[in-house]
N, C-alpha and C. Protein backbone atom coordinates (compact mmCIF):
# COMPACT_ATOMS: atom_id res chain seq x y z
N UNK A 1 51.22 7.11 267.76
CA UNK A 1 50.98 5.71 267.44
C UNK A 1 50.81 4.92 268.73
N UNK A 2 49.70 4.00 269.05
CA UNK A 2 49.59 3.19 269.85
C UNK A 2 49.73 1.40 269.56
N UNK A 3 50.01 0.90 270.23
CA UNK A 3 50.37 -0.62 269.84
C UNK A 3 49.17 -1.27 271.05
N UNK A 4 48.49 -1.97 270.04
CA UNK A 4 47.07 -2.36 270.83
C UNK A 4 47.73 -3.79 272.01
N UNK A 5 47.29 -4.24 273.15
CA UNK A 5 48.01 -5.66 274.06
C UNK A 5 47.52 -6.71 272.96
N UNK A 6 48.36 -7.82 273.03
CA UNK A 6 47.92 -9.00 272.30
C UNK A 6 46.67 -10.16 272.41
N UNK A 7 46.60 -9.67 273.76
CA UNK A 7 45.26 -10.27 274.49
C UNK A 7 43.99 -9.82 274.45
N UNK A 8 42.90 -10.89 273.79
CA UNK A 8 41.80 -9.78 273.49
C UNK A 8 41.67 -9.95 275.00
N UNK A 9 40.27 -8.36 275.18
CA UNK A 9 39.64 -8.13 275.96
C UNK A 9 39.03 -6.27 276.09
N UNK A 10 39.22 -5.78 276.85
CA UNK A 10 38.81 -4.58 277.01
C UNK A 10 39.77 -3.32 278.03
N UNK A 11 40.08 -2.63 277.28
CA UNK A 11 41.45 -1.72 278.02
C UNK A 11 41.21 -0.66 278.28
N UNK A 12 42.29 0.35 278.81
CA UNK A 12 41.83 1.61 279.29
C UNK A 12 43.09 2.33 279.00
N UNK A 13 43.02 3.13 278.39
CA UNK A 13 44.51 4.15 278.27
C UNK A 13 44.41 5.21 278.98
N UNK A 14 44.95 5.54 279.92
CA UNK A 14 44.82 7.58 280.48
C UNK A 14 45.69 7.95 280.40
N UNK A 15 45.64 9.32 279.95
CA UNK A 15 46.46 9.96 279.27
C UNK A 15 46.62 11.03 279.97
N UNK A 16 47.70 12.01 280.65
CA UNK A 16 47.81 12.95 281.27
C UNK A 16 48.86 14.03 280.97
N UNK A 17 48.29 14.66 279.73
CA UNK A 17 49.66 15.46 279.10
C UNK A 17 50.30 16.31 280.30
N UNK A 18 51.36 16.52 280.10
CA UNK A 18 52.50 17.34 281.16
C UNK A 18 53.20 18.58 279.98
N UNK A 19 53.13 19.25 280.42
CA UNK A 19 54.18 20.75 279.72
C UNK A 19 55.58 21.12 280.39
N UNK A 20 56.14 20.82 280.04
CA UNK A 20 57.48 21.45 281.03
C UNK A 20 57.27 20.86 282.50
N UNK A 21 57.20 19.45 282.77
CA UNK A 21 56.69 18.85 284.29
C UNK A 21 55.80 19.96 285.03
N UNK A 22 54.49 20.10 284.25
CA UNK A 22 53.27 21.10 284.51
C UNK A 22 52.05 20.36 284.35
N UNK A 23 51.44 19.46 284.54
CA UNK A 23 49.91 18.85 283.90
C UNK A 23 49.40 20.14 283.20
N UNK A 24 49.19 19.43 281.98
CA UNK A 24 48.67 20.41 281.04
C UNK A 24 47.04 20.49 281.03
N UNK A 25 46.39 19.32 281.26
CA UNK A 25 45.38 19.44 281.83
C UNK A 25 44.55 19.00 282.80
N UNK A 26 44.28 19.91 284.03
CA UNK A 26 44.02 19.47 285.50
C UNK A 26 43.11 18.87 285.55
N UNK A 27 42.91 18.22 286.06
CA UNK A 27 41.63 17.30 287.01
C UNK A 27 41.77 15.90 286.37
N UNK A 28 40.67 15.18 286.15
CA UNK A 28 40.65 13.95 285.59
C UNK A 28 41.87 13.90 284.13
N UNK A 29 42.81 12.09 284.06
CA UNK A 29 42.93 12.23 282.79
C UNK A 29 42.06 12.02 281.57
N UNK A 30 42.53 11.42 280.76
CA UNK A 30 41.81 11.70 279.54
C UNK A 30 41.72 10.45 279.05
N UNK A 31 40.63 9.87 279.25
CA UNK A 31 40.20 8.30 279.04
C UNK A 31 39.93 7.79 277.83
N UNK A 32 41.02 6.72 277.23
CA UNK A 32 40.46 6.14 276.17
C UNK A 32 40.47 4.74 276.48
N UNK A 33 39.13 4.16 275.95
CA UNK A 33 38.40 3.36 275.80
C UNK A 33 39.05 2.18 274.13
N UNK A 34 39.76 1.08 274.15
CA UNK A 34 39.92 0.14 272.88
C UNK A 34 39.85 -1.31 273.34
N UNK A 35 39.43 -1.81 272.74
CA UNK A 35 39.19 -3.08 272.29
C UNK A 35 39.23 -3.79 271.31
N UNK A 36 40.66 -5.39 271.87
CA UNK A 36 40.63 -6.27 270.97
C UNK A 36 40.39 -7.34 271.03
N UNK A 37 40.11 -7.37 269.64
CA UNK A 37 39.42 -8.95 269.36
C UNK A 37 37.60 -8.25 269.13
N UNK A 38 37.29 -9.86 268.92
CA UNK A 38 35.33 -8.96 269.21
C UNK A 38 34.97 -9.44 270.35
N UNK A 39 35.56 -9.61 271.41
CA UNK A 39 35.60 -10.12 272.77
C UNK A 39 35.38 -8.78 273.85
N UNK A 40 34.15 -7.95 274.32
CA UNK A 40 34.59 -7.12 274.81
C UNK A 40 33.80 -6.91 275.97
N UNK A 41 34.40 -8.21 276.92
CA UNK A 41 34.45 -8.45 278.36
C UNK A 41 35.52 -8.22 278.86
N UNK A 42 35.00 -6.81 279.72
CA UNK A 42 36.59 -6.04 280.29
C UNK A 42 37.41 -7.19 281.14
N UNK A 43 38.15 -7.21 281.09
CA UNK A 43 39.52 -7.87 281.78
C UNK A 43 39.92 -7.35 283.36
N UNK A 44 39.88 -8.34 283.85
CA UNK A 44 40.31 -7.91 285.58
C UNK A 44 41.20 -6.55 285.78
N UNK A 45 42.33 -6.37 284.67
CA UNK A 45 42.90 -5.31 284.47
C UNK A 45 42.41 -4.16 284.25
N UNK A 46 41.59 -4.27 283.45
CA UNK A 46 40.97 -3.46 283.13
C UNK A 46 40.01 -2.63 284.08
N UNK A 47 39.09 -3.49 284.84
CA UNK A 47 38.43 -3.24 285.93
C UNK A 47 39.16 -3.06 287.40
N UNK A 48 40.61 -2.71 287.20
CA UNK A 48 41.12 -2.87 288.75
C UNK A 48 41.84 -1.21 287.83
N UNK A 49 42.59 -1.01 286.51
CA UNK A 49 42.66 0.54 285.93
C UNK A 49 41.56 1.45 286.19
N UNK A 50 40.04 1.01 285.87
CA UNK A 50 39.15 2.30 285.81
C UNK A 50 38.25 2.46 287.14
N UNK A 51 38.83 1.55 288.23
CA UNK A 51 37.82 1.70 289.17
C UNK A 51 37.94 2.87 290.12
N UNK A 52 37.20 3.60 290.50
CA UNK A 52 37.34 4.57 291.58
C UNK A 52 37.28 4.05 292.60
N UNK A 53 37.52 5.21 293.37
CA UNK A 53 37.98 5.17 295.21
C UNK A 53 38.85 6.41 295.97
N UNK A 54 38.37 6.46 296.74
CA UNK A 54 38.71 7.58 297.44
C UNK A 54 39.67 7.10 298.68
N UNK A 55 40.40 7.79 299.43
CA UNK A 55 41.27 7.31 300.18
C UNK A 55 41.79 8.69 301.08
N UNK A 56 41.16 8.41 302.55
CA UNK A 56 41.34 9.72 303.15
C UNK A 56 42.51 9.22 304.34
N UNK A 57 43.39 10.32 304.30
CA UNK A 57 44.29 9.91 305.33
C UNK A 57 44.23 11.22 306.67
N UNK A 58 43.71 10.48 307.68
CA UNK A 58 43.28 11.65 308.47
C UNK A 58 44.89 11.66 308.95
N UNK A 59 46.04 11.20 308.98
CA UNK A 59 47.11 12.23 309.29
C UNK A 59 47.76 13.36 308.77
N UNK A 60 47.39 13.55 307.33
CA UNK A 60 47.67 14.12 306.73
C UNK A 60 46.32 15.51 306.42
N UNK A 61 45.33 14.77 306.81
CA UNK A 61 43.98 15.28 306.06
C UNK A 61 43.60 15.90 305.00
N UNK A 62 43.74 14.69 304.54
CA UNK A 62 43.63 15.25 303.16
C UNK A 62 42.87 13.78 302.41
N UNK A 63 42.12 14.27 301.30
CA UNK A 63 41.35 13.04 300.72
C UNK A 63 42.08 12.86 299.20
N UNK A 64 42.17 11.89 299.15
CA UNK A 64 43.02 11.60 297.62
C UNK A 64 41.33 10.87 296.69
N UNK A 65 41.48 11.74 295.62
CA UNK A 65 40.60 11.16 294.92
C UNK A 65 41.31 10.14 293.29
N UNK A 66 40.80 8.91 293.37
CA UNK A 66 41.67 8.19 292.65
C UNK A 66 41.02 7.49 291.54
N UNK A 67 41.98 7.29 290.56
CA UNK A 67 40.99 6.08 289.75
C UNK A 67 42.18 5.01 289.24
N UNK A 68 41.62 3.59 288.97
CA UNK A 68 42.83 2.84 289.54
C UNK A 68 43.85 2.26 290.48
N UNK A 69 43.97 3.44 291.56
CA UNK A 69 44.55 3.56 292.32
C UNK A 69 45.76 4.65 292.14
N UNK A 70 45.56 5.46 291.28
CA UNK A 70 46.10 6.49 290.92
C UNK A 70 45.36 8.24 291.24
N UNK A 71 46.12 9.18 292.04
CA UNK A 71 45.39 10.23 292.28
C UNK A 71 45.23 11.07 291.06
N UNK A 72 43.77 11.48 291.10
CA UNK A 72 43.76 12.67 290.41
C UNK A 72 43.30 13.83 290.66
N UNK A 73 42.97 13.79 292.10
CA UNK A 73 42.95 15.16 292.99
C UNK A 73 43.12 14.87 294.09
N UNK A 74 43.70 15.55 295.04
CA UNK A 74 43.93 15.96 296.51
C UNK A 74 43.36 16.97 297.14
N UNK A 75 42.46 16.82 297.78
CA UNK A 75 41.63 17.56 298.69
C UNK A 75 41.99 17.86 300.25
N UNK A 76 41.81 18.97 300.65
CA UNK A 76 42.45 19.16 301.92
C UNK A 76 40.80 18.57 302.95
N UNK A 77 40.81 18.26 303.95
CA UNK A 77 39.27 17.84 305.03
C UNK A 77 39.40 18.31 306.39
N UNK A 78 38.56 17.69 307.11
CA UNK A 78 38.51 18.17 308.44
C UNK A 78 37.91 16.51 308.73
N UNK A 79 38.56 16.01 309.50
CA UNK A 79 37.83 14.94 310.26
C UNK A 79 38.09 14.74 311.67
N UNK A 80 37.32 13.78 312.24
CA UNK A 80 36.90 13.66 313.79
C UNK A 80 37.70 14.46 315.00
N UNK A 81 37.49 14.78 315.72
CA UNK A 81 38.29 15.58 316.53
C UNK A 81 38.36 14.83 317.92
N UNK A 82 39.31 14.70 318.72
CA UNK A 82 39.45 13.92 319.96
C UNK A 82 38.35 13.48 320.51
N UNK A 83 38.10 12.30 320.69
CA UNK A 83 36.66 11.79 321.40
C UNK A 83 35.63 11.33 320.41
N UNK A 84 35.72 12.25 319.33
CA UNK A 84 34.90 11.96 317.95
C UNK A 84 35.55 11.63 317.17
N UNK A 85 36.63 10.66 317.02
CA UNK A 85 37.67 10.14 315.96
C UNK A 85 36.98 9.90 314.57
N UNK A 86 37.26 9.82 314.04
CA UNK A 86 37.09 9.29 312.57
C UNK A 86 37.26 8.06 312.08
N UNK A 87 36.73 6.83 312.24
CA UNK A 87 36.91 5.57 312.21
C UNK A 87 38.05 5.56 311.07
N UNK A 88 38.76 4.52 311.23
CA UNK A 88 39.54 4.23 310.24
C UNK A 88 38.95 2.69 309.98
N UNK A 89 39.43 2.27 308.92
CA UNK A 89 38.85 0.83 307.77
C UNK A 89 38.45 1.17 306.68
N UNK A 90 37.94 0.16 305.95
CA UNK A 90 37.37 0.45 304.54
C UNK A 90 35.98 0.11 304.62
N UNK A 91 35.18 0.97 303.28
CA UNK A 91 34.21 1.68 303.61
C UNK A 91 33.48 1.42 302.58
N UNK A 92 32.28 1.41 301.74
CA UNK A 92 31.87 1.64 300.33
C UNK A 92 30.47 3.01 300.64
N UNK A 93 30.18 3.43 299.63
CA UNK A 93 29.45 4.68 299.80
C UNK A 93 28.21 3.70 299.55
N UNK A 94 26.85 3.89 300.63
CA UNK A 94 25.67 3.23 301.26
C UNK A 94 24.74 3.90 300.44
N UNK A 95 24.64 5.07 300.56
CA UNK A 95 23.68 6.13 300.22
C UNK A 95 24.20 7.35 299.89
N UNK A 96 23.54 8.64 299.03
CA UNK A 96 23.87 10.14 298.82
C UNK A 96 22.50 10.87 299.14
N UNK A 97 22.83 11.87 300.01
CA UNK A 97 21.30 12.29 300.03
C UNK A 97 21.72 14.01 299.66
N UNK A 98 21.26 14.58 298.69
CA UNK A 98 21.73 16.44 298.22
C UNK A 98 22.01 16.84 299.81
N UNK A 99 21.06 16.34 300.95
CA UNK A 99 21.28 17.21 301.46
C UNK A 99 21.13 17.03 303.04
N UNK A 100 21.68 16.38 303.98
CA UNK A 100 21.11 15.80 305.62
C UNK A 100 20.86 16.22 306.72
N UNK A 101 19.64 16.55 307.17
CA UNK A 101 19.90 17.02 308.87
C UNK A 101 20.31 16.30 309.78
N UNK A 102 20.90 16.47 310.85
CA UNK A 102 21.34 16.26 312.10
C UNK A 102 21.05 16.69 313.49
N UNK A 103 19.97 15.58 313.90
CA UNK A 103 19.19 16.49 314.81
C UNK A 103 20.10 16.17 315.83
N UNK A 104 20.88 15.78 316.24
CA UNK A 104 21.86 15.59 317.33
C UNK A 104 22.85 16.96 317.73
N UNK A 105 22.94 17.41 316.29
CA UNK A 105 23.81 18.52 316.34
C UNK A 105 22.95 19.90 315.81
N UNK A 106 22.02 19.72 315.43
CA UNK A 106 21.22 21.03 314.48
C UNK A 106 21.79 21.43 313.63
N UNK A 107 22.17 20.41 312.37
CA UNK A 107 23.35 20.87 311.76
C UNK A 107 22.92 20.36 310.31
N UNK A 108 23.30 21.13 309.26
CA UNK A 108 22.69 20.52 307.69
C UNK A 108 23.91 20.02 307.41
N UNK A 109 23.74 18.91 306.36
CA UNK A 109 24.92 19.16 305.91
C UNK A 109 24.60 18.36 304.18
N UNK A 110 25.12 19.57 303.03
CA UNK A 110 25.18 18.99 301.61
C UNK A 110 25.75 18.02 301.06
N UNK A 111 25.41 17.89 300.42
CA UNK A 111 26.55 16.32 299.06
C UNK A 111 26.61 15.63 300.70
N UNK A 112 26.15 14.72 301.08
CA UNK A 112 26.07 13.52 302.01
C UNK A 112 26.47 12.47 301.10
N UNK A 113 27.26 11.83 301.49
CA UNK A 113 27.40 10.16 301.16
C UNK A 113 27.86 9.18 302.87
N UNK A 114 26.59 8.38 302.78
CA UNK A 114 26.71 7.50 303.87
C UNK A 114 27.96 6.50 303.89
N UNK A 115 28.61 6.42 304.54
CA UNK A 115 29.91 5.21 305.12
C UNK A 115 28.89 4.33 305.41
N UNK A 116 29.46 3.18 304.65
CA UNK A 116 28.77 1.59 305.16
C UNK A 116 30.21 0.81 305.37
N UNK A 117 30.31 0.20 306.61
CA UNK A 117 31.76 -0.69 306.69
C UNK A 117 30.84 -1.79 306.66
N UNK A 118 31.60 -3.33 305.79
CA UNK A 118 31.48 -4.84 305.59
C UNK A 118 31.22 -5.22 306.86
N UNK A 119 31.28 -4.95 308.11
CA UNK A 119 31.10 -5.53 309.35
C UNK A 119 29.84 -5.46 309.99
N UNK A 120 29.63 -3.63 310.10
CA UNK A 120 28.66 -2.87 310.77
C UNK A 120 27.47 -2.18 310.50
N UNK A 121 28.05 -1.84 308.72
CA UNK A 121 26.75 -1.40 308.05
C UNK A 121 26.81 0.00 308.02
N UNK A 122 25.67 0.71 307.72
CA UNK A 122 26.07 2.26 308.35
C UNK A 122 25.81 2.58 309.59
N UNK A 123 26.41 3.44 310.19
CA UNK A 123 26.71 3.87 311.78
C UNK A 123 26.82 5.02 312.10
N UNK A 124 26.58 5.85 310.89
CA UNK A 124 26.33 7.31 311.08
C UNK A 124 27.29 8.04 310.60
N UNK A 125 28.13 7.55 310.15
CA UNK A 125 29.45 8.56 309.65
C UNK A 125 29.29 8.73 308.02
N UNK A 126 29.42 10.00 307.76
CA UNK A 126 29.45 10.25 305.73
C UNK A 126 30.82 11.06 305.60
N UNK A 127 30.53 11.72 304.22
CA UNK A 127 31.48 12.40 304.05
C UNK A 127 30.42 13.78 303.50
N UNK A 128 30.76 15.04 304.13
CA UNK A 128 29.74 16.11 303.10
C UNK A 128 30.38 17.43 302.95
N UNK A 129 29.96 18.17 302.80
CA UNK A 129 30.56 19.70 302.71
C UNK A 129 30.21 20.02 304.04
N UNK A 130 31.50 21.26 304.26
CA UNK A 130 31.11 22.22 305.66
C UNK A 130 30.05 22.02 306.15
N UNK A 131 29.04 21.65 307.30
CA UNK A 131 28.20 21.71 307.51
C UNK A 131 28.07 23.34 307.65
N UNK A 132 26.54 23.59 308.11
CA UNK A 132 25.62 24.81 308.47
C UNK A 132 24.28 24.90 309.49
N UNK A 133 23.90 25.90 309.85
CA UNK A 133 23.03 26.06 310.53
C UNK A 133 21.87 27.46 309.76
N UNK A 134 20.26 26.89 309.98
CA UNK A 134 19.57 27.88 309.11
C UNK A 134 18.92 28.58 310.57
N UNK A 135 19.02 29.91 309.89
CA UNK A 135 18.75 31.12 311.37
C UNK A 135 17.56 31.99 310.59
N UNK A 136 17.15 32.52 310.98
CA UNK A 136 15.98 33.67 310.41
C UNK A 136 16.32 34.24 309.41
N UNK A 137 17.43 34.66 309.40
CA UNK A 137 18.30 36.04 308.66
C UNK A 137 19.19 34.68 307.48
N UNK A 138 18.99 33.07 307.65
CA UNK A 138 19.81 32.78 306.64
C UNK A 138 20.70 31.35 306.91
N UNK A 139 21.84 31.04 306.10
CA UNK A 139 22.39 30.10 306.77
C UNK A 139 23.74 30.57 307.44
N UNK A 140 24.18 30.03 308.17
CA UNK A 140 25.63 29.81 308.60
C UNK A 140 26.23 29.06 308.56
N UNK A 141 27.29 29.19 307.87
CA UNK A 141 28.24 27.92 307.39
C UNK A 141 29.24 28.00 308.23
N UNK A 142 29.76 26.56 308.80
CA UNK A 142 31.32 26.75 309.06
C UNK A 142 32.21 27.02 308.20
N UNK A 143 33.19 27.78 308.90
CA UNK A 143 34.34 28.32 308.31
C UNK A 143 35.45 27.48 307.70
N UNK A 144 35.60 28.02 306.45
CA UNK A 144 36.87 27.35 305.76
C UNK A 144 37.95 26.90 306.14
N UNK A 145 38.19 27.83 307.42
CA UNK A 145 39.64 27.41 307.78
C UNK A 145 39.46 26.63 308.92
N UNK A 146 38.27 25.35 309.09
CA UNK A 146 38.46 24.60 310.05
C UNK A 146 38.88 23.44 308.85
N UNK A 147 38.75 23.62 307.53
CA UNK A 147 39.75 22.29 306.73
C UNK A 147 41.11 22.08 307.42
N UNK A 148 41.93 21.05 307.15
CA UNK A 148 42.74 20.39 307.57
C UNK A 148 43.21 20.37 309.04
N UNK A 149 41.68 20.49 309.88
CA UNK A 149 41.86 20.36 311.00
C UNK A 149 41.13 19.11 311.60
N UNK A 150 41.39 18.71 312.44
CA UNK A 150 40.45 17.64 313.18
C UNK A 150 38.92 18.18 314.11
N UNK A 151 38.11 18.57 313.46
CA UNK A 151 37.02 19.46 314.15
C UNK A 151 35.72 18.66 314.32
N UNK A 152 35.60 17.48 313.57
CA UNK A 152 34.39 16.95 312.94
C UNK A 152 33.66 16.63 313.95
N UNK A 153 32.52 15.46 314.13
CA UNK A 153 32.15 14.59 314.98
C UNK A 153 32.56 13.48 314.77
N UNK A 154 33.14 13.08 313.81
CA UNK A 154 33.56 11.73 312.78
C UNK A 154 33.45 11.77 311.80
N UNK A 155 33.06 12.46 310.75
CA UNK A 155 32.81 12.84 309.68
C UNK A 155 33.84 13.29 308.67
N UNK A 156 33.89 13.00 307.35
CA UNK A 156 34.93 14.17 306.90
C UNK A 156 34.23 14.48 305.81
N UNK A 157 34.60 15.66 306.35
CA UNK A 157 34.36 17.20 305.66
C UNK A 157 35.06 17.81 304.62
N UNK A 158 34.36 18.44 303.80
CA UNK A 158 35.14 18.80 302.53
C UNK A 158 34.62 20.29 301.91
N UNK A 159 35.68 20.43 301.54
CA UNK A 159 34.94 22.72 300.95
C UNK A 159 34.23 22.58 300.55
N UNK A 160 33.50 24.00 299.98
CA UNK A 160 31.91 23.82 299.30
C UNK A 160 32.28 23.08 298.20
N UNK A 161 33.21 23.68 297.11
CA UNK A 161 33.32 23.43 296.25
C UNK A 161 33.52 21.68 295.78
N UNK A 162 34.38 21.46 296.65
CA UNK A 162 35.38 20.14 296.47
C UNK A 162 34.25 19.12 296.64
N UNK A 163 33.37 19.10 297.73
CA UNK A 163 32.20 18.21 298.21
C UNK A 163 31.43 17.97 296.76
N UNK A 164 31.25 18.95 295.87
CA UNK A 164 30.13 19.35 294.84
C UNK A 164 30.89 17.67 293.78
N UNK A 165 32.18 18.23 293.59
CA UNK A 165 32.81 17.78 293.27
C UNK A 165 32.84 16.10 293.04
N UNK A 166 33.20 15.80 294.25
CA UNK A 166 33.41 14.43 294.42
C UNK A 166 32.29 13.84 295.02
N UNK A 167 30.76 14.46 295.51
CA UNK A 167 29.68 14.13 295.25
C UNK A 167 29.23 13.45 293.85
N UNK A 168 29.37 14.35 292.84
CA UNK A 168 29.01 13.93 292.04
C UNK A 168 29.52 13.11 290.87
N UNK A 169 30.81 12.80 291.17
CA UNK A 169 31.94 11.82 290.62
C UNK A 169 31.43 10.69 291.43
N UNK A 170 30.79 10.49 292.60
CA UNK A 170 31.07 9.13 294.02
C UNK A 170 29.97 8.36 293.05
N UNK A 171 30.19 7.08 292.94
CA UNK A 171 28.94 6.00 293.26
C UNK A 171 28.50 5.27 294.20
N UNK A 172 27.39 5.19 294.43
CA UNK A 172 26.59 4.30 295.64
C UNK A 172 27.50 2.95 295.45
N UNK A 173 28.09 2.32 296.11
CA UNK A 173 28.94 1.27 296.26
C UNK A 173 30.36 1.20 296.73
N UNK A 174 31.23 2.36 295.62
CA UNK A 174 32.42 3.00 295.79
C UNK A 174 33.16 2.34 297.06
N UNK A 175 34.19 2.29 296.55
CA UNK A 175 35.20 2.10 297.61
C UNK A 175 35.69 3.18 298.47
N UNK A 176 35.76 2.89 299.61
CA UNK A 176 36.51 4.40 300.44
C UNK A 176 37.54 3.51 301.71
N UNK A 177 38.47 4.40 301.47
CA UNK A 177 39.29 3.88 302.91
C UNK A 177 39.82 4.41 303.38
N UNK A 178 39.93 4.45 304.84
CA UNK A 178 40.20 6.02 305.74
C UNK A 178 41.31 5.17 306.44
N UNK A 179 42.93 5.46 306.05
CA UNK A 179 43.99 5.26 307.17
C UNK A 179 44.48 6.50 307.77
């Protein structure tokens, strides 16, 4: 049984069953959508519950993927490495491109999403999977186990998988903030 708020407008319930303090089911929760009244102009609440954002903490390195402001995955990264820091501030996603070269470095790199900061604009920093290099015989990827290291140029980096991931969850706008 649910008891609807008294205030019309537009709400968000997530739901995240647990088994024996186990999430019963991983990844995203389980979004329901009600509305009362016939009024159904979401409510500031409402829009501050379902909004995404990502939130990378290069001391930890690790990227929290959130909605609300609530995690619903933790990703391990690799960002900037001495000299090539990793800007910290907040960020919104500029652009996604499947896929970016880097002629500075000779370096591909998948699931791209451009960093735009409110000040500066974009400046060259995204977030993508491992980068690679294409050779005769193929590609070469960096290695997995440079995650949760500081290796990047400024960038943070994310597994094949995880990039696929939160590529295709990100929107062009999105909030991001790197402390």
């Amino acid at each position: 049984d649910m008891k609807s708020p008294s205030i019309p407008g537009k709400y968000l319930l997530a739901l995240a069953p647990v088994l024996e303090g186990v999430t019963f089911f991983p990844g995203e929760p389980l979004l329901v959508e009600m509305t009362v009244d016939s009024d159904s102009t979401p409510t500031a609440q409402y829009q501050q519950a379902t909004e995404k954002g990502l939130v990378i903490d290069i001391g930890q390195q690790q990227m929290h993927q959130q909605i609300g402001g609530d995690d619903i995955n933790v990703f391990v990264v690799s960002t900037g490495k001495s000299g090539h820091d990793t800007p910290r501030g907040d960020y919104t996603i500029d652009f996604k491109n499947d896929v970016r070269y880097s002629s500075a470095y000779g370096l591909y790199m998948d699931n791209w999403m451009a960093l735009s900061s409110p000040k500066y604009g974009f400046v060259g920093y995204g977030i993508h999977k491992l980068p690679y290099w294409k050779t005769k015989s193929g590609r070469i990827y960096e290695g997995a186990d440079h995650l949760g290291r500081k290796v990047s140029h400024g960038c943070v980096r994310l597994g094949y998988e995880e990039s696929k991931t939160i590529y295709d969850w990100s929107d062009v706008g999105m909030k991001v903030k790197i402390i």
